[in-house]
PDB file of N, CA and C in Angstrom:
ATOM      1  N   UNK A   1     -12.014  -7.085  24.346  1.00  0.00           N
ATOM      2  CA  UNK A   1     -10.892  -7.961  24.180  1.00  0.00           C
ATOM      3  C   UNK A   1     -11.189  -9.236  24.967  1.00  0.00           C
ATOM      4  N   UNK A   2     -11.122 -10.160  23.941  1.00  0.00           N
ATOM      5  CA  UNK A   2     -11.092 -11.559  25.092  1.00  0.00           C
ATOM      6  C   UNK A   2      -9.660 -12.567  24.944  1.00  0.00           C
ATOM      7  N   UNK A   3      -9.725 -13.271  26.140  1.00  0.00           N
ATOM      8  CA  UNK A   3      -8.898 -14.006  26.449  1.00  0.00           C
ATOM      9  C   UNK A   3      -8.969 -15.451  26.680  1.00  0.00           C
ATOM     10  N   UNK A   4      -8.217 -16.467  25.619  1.00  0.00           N
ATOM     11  CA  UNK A   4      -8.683 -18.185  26.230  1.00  0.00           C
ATOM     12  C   UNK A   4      -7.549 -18.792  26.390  1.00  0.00           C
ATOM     13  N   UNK A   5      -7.390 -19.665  27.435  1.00  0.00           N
ATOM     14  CA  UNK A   5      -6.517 -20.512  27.625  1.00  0.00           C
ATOM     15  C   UNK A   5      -6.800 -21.840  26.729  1.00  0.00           C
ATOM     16  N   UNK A   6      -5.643 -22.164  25.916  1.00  0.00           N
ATOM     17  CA  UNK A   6      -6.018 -22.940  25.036  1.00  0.00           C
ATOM     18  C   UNK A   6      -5.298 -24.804  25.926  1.00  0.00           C
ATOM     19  N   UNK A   7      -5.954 -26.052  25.213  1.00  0.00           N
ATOM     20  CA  UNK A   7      -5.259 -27.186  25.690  1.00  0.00           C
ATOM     21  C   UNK A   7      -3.880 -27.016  25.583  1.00  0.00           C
ATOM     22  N   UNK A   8      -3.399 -27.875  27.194  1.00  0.00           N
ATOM     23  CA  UNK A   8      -2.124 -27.807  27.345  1.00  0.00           C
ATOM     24  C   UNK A   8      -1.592 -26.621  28.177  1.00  0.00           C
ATOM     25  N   UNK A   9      -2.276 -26.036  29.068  1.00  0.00           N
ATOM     26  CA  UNK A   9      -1.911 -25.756  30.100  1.00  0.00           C
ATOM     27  C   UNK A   9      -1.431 -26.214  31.171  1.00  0.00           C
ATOM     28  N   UNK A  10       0.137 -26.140  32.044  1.00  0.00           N
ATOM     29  CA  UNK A  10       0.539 -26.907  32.901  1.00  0.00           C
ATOM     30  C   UNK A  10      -0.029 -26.528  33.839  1.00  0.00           C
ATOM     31  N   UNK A  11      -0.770 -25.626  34.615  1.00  0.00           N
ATOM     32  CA  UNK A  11      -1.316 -25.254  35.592  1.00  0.00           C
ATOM     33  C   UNK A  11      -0.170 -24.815  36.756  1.00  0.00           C
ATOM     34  N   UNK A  12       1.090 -23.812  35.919  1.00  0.00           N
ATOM     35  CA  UNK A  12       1.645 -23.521  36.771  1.00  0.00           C
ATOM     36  C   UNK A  12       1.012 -22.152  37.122  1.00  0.00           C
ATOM     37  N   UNK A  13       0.035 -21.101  37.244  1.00  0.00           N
ATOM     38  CA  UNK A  13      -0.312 -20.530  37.955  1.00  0.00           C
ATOM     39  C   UNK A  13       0.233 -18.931  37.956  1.00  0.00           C
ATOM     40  N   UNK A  14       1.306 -18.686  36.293  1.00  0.00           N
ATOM     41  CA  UNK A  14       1.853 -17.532  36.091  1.00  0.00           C
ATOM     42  C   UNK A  14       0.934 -16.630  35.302  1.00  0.00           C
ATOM     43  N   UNK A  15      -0.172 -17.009  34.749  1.00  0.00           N
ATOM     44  CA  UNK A  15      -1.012 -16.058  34.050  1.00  0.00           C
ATOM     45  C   UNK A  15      -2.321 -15.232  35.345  1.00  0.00           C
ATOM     46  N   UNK A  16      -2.240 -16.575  36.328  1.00  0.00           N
ATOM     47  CA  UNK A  16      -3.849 -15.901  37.346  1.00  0.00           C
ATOM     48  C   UNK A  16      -2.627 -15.249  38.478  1.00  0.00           C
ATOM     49  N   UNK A  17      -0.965 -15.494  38.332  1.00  0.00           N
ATOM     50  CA  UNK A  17      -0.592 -14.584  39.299  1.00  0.00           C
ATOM     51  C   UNK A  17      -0.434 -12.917  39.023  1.00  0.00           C
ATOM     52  N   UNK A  18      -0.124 -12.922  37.435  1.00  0.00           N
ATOM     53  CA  UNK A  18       0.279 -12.060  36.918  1.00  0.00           C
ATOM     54  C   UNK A  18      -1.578 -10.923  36.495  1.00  0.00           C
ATOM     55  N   UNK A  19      -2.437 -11.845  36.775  1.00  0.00           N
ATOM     56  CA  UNK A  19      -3.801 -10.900  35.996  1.00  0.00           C
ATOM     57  C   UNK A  19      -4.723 -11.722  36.708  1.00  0.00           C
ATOM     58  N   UNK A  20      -5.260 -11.639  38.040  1.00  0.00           N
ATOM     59  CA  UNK A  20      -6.432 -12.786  38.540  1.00  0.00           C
ATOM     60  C   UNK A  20      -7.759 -12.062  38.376  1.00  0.00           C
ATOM     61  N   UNK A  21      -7.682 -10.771  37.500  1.00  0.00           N
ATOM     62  CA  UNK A  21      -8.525 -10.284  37.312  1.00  0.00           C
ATOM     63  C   UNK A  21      -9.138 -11.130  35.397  1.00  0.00           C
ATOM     64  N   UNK A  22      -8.452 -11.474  35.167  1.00  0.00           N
ATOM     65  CA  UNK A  22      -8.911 -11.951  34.251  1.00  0.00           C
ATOM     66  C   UNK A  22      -8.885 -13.739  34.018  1.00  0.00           C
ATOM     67  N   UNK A  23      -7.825 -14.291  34.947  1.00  0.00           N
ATOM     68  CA  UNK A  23      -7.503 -15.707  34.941  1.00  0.00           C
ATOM     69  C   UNK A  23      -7.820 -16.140  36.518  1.00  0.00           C
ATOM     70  N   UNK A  24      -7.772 -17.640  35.858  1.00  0.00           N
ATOM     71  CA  UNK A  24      -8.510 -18.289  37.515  1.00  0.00           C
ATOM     72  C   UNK A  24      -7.884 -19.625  37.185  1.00  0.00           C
ATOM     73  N   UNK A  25      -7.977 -20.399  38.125  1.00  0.00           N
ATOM     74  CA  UNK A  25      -7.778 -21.816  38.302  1.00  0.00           C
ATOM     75  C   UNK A  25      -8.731 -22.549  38.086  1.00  0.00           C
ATOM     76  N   UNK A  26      -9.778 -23.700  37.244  1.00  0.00           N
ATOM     77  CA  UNK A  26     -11.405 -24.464  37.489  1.00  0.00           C
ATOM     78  C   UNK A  26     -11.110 -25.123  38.230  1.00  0.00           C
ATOM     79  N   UNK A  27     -12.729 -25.846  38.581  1.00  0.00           N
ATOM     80  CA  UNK A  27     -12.069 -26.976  39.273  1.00  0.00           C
ATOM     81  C   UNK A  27     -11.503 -28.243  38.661  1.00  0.00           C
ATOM     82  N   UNK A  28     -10.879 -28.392  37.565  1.00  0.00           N
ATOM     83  CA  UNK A  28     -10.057 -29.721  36.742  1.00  0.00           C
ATOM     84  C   UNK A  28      -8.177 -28.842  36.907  1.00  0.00           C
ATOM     85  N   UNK A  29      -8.228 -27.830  38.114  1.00  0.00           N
ATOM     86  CA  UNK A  29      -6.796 -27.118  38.274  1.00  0.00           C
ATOM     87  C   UNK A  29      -6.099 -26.611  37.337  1.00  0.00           C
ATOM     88  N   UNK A  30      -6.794 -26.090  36.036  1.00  0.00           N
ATOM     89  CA  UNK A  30      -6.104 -25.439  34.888  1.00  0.00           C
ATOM     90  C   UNK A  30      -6.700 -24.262  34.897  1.00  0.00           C
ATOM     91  N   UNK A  31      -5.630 -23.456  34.174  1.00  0.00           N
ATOM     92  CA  UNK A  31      -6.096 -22.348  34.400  1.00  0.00           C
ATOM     93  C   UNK A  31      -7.221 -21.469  33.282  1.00  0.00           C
ATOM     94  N   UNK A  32      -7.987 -20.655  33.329  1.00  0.00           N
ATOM     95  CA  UNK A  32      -9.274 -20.310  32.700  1.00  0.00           C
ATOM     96  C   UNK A  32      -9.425 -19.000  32.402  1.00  0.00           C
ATOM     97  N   UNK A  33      -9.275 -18.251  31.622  1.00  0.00           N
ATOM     98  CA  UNK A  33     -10.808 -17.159  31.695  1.00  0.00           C
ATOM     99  C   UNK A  33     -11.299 -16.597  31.517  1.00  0.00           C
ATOM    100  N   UNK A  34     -11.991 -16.648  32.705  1.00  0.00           N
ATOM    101  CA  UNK A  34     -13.188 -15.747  32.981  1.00  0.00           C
ATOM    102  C   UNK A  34     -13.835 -14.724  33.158  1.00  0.00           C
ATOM    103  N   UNK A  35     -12.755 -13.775  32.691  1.00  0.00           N
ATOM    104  CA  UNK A  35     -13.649 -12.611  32.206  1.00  0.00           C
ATOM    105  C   UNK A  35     -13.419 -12.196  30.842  1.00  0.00           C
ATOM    106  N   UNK A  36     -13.812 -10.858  30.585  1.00  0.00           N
ATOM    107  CA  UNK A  36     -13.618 -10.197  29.293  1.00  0.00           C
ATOM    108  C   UNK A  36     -12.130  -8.976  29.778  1.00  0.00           C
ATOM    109  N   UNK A  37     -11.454  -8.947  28.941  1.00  0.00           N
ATOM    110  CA  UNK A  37     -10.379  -8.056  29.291  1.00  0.00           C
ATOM    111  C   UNK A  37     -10.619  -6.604  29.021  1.00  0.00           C
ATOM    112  N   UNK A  38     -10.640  -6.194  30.495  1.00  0.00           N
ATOM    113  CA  UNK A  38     -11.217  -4.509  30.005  1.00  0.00           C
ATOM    114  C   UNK A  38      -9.451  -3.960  30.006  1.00  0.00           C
ATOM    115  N   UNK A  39     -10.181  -2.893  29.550  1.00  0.00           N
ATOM    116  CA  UNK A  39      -9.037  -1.997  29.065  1.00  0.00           C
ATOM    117  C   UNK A  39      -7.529  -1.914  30.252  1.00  0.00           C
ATOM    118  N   UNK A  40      -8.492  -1.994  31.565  1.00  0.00           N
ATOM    119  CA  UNK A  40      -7.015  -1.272  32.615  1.00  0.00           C
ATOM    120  C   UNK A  40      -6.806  -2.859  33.025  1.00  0.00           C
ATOM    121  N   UNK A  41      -7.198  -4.183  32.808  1.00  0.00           N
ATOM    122  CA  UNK A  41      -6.094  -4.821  32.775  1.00  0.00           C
ATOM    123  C   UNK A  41      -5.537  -5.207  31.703  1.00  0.00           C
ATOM    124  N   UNK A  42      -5.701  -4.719  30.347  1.00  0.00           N
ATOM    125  CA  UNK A  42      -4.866  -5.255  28.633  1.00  0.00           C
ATOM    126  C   UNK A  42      -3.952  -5.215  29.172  1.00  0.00           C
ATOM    127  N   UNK A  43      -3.011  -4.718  30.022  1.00  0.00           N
ATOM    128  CA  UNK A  43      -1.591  -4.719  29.969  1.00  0.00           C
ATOM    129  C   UNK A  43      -0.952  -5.986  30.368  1.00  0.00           C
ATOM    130  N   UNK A  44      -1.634  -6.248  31.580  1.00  0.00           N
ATOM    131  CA  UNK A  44      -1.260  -7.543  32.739  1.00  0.00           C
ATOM    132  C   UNK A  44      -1.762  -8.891  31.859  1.00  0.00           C
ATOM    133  N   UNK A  45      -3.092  -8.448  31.096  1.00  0.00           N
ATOM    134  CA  UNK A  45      -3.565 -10.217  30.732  1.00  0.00           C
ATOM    135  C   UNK A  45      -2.439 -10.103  29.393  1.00  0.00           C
ATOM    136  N   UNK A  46      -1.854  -9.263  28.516  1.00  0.00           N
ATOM    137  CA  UNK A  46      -0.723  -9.363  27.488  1.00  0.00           C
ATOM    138  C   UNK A  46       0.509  -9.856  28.291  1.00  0.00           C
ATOM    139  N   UNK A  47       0.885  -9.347  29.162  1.00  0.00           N
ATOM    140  CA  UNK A  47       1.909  -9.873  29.894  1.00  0.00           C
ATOM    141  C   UNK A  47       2.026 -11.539  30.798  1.00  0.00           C
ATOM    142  N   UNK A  48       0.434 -11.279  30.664  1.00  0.00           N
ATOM    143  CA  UNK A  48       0.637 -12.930  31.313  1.00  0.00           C
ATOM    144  C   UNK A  48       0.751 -13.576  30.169  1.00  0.00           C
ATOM    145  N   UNK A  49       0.014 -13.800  29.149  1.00  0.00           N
ATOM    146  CA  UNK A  49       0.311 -14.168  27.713  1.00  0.00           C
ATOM    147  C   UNK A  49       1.589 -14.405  27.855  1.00  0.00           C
ATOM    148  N   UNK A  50       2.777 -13.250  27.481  1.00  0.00           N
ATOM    149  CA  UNK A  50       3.909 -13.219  26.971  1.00  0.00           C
ATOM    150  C   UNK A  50       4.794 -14.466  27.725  1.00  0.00           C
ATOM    151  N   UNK A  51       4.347 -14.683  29.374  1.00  0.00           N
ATOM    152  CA  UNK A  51       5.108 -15.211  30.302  1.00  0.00           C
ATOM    153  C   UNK A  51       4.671 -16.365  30.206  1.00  0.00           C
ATOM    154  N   UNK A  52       3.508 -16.977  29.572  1.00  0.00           N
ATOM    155  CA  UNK A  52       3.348 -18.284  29.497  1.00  0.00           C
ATOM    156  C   UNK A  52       4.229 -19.438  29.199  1.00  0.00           C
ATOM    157  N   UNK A  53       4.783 -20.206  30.039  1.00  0.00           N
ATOM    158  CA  UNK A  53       6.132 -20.628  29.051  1.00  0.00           C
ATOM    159  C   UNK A  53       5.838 -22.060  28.651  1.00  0.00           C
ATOM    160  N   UNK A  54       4.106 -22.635  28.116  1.00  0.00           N
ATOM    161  CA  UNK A  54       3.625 -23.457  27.100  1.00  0.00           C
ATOM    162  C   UNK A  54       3.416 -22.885  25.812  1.00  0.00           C
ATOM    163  N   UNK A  55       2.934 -21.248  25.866  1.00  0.00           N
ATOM    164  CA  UNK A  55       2.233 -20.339  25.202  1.00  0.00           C
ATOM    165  C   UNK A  55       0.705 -20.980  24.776  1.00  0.00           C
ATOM    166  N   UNK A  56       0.271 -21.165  25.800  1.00  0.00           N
ATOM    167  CA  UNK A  56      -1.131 -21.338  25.365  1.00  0.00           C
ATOM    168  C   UNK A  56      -2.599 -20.492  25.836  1.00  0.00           C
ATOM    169  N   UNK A  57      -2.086 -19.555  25.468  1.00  0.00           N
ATOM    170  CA  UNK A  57      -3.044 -18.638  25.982  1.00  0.00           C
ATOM    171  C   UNK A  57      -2.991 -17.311  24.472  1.00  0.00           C
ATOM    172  N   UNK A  58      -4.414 -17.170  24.169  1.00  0.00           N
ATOM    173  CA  UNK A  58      -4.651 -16.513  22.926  1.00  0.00           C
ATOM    174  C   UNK A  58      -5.344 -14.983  23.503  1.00  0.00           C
ATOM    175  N   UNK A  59      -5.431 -13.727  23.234  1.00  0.00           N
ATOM    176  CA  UNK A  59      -5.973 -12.603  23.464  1.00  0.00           C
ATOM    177  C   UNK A  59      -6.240 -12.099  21.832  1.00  0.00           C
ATOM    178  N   UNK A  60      -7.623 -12.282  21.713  1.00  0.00           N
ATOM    179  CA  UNK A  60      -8.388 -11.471  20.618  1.00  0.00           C
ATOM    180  C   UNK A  60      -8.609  -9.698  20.786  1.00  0.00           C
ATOM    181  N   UNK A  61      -8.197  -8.736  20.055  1.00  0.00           N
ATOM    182  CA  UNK A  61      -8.625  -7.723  20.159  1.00  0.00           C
ATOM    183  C   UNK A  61     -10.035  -7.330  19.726  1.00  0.00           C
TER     184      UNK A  61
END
């Protein structure tokens, strides 16, 4: 499963609080990422998804 933050992220910091196992901050302060979504965090990187409140964040199964 992967995960991208798409343009238009405000860089408020609710997807890398909610899953920093899968999201991060770069250094241009938006948020990113960087990994591949393993199974025991699908729950947290869907939930950070859901809480995005630009919705710009996509999760491919």
């Amino acid at each position: 499963m992967t995960a991208k933050v798409n343009e238009g992220c405000i860089s408020c910091g609710a997807c890398v609080a909610a899953c920093p196992e899968v999201f991060r901050f770069n250094d241009d302060g938006v948020a990113e990422a960087y990994a591949e979504v393993s199974p025991e965090y699908e729950y947290t990187a869907k939930e950070a998804r859901d809480d995005c409140p630009v919705s710009v964040i996509d999760i491919e199964e």
